[in-house]
C-alpha atoms as a PDB file:
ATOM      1  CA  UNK A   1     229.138 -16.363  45.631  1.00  0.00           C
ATOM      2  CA  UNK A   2     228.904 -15.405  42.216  1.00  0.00           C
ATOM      3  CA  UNK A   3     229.806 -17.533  38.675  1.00  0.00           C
ATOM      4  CA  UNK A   4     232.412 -15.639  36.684  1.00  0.00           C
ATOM      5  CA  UNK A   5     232.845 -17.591  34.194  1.00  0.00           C
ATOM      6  CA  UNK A   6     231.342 -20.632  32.215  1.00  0.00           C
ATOM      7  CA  UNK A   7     232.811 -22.299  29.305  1.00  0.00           C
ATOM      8  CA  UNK A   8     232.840 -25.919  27.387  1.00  0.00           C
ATOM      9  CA  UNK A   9     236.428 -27.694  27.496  1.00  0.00           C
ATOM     10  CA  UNK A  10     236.813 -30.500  26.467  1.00  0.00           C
ATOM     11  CA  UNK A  11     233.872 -32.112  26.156  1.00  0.00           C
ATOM     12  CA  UNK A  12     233.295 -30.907  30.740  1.00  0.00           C
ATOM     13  CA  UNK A  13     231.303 -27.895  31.704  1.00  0.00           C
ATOM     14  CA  UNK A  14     233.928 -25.448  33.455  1.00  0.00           C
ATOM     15  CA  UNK A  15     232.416 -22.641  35.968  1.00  0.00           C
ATOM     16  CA  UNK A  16     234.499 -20.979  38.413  1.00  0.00           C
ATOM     17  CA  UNK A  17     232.903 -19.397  41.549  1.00  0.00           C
ATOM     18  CA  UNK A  18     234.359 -16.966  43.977  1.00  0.00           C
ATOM     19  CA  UNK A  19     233.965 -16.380  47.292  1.00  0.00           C
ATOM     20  CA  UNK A  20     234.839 -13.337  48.507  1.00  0.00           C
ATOM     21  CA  UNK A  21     235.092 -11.614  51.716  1.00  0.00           C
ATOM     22  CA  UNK A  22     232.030  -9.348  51.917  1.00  0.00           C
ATOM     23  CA  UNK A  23     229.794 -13.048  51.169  1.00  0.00           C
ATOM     24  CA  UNK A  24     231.274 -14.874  53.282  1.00  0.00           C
ATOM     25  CA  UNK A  25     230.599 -12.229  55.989  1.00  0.00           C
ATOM     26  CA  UNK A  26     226.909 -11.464  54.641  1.00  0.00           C
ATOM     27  CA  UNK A  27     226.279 -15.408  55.140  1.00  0.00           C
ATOM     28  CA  UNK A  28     228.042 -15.710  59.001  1.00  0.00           C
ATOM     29  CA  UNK A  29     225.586 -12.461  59.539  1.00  0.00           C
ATOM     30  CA  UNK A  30     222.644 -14.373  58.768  1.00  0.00           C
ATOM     31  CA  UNK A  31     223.411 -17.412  60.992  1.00  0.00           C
ATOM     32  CA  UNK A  32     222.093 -17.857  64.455  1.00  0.00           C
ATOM     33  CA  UNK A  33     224.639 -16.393  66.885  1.00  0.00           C
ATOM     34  CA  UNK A  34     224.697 -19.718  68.828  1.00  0.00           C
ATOM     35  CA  UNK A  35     224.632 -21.915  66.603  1.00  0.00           C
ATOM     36  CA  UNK A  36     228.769 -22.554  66.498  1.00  0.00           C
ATOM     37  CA  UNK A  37     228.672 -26.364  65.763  1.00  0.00           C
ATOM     38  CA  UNK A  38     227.153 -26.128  62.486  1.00  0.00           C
ATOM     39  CA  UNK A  39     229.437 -23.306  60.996  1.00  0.00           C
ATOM     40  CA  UNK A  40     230.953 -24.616  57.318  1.00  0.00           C
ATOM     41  CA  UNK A  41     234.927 -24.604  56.910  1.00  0.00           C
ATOM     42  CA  UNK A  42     234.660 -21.136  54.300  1.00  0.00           C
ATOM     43  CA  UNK A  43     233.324 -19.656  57.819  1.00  0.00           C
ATOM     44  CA  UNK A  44     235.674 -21.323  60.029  1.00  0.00           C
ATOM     45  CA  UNK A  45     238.481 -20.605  58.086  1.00  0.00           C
ATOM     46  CA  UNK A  46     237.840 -16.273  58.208  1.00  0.00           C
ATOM     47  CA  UNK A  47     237.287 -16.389  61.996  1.00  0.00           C
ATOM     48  CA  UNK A  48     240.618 -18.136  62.234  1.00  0.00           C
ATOM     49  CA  UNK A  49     242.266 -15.582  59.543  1.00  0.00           C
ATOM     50  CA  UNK A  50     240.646 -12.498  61.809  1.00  0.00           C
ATOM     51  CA  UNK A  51     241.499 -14.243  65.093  1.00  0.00           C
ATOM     52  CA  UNK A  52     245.054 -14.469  64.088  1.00  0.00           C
ATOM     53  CA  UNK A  53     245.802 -10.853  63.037  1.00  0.00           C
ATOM     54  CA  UNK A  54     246.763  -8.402  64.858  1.00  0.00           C
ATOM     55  CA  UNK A  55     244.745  -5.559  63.408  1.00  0.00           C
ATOM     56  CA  UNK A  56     241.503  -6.902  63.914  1.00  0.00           C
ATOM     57  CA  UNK A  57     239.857  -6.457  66.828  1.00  0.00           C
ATOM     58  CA  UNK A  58     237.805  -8.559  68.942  1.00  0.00           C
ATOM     59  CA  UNK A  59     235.032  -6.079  68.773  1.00  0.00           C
ATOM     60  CA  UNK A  60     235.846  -5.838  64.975  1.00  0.00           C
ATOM     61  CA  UNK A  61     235.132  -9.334  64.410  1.00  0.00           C
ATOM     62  CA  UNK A  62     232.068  -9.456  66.419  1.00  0.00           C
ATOM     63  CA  UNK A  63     230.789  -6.819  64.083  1.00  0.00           C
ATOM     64  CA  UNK A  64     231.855  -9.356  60.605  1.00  0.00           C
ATOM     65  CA  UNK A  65     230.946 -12.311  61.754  1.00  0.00           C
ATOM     66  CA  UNK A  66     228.697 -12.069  64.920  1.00  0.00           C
ATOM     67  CA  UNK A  67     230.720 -13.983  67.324  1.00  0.00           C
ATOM     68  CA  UNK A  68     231.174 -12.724  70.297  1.00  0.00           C
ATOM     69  CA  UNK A  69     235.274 -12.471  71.946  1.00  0.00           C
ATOM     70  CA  UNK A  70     234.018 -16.290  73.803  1.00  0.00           C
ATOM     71  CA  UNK A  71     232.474 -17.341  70.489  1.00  0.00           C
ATOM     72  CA  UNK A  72     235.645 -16.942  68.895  1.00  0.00           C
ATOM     73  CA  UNK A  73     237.624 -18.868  71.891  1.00  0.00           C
ATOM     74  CA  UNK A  74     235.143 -21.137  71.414  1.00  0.00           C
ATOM     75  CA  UNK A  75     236.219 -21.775  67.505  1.00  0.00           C
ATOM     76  CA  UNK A  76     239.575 -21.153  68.323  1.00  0.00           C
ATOM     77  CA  UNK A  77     240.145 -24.137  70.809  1.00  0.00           C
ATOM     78  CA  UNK A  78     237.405 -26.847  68.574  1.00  0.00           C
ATOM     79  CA  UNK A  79     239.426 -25.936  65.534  1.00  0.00           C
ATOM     80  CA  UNK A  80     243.415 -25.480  66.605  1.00  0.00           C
ATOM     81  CA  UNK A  81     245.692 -28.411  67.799  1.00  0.00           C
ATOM     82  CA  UNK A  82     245.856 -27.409  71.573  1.00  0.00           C
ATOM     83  CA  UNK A  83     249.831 -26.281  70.873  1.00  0.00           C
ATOM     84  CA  UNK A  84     248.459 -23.757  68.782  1.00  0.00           C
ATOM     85  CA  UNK A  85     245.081 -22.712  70.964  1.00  0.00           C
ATOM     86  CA  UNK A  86     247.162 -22.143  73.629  1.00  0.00           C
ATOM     87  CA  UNK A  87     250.298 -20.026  71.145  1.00  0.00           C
ATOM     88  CA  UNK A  88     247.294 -17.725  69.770  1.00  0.00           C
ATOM     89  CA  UNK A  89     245.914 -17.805  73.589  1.00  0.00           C
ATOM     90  CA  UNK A  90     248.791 -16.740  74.928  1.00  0.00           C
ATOM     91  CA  UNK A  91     249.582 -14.403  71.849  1.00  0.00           C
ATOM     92  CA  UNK A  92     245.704 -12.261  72.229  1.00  0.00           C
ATOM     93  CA  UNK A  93     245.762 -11.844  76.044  1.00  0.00           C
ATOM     94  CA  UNK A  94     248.271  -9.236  76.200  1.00  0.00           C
ATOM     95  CA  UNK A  95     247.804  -7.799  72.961  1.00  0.00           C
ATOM     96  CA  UNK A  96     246.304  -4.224  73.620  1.00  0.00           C
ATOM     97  CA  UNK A  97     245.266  -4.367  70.030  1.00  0.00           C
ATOM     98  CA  UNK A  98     242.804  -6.938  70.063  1.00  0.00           C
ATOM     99  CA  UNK A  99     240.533  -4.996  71.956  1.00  0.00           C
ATOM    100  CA  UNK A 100     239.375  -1.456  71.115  1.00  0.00           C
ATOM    101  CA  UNK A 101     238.779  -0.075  74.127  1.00  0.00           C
ATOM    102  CA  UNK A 102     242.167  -0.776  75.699  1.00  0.00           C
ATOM    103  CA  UNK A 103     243.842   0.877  72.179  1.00  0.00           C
ATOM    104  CA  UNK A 104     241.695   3.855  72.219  1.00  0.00           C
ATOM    105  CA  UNK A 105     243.021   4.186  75.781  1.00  0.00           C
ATOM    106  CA  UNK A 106     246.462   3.127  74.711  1.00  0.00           C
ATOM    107  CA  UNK A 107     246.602   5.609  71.593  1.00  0.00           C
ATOM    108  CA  UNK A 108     245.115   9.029  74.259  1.00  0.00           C
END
């Protein structure tokens, strides 16, 4: 998180803070692995974003955030109505992209 700006206007104290991708990752690094219950919505909201596309990876993700492929199931079906857990569910299990090792095998 860093301040980028900070001006007076109208009489109120304006700063603006971003967020971007590479904190928000450093922060998730630094949490406990296990510790899922506890994760704030900045967090919850890129494991979501990552879960949903198709280019990243499950092993990918593991690497940015530290949850493991049952961590992220784990998010996935606290945080989604269950409509959409089980769309996305039914969306990643035949996916050969969301896992490396299958699209390494896929691409040879």
């Amino acid at each position: 998180m860093s301040v980028v700006s900070t001006g007076v206007k109208s009489g109120l104290i304006v700063g603006v803070q971003l967020f971007t991708a590479q904190s928000v990752v450093a922060e998730i690094n630094n949490m406990k692995k296990r510790d899922l219950k506890t994760i704030d919505s900045k967090r919850i909201d890129l494991i979501i974003h990552l879960a949903w596309s198709d280019r990243a990876t499950f092993e990918s993700i593991e690497e940015q955030t530290g949850l493991s492929e049952s961590d992220v199931i784990q998010v996935m079906r606290r945080e989604l109505k269950p409509s959409s857990f089980k769309l996305w569910r039914a969306r990643v299990s035949g996916r050969i992209t969301k896992h490396r090792k299958r699209l390494k095998s896929y691409i040879q």
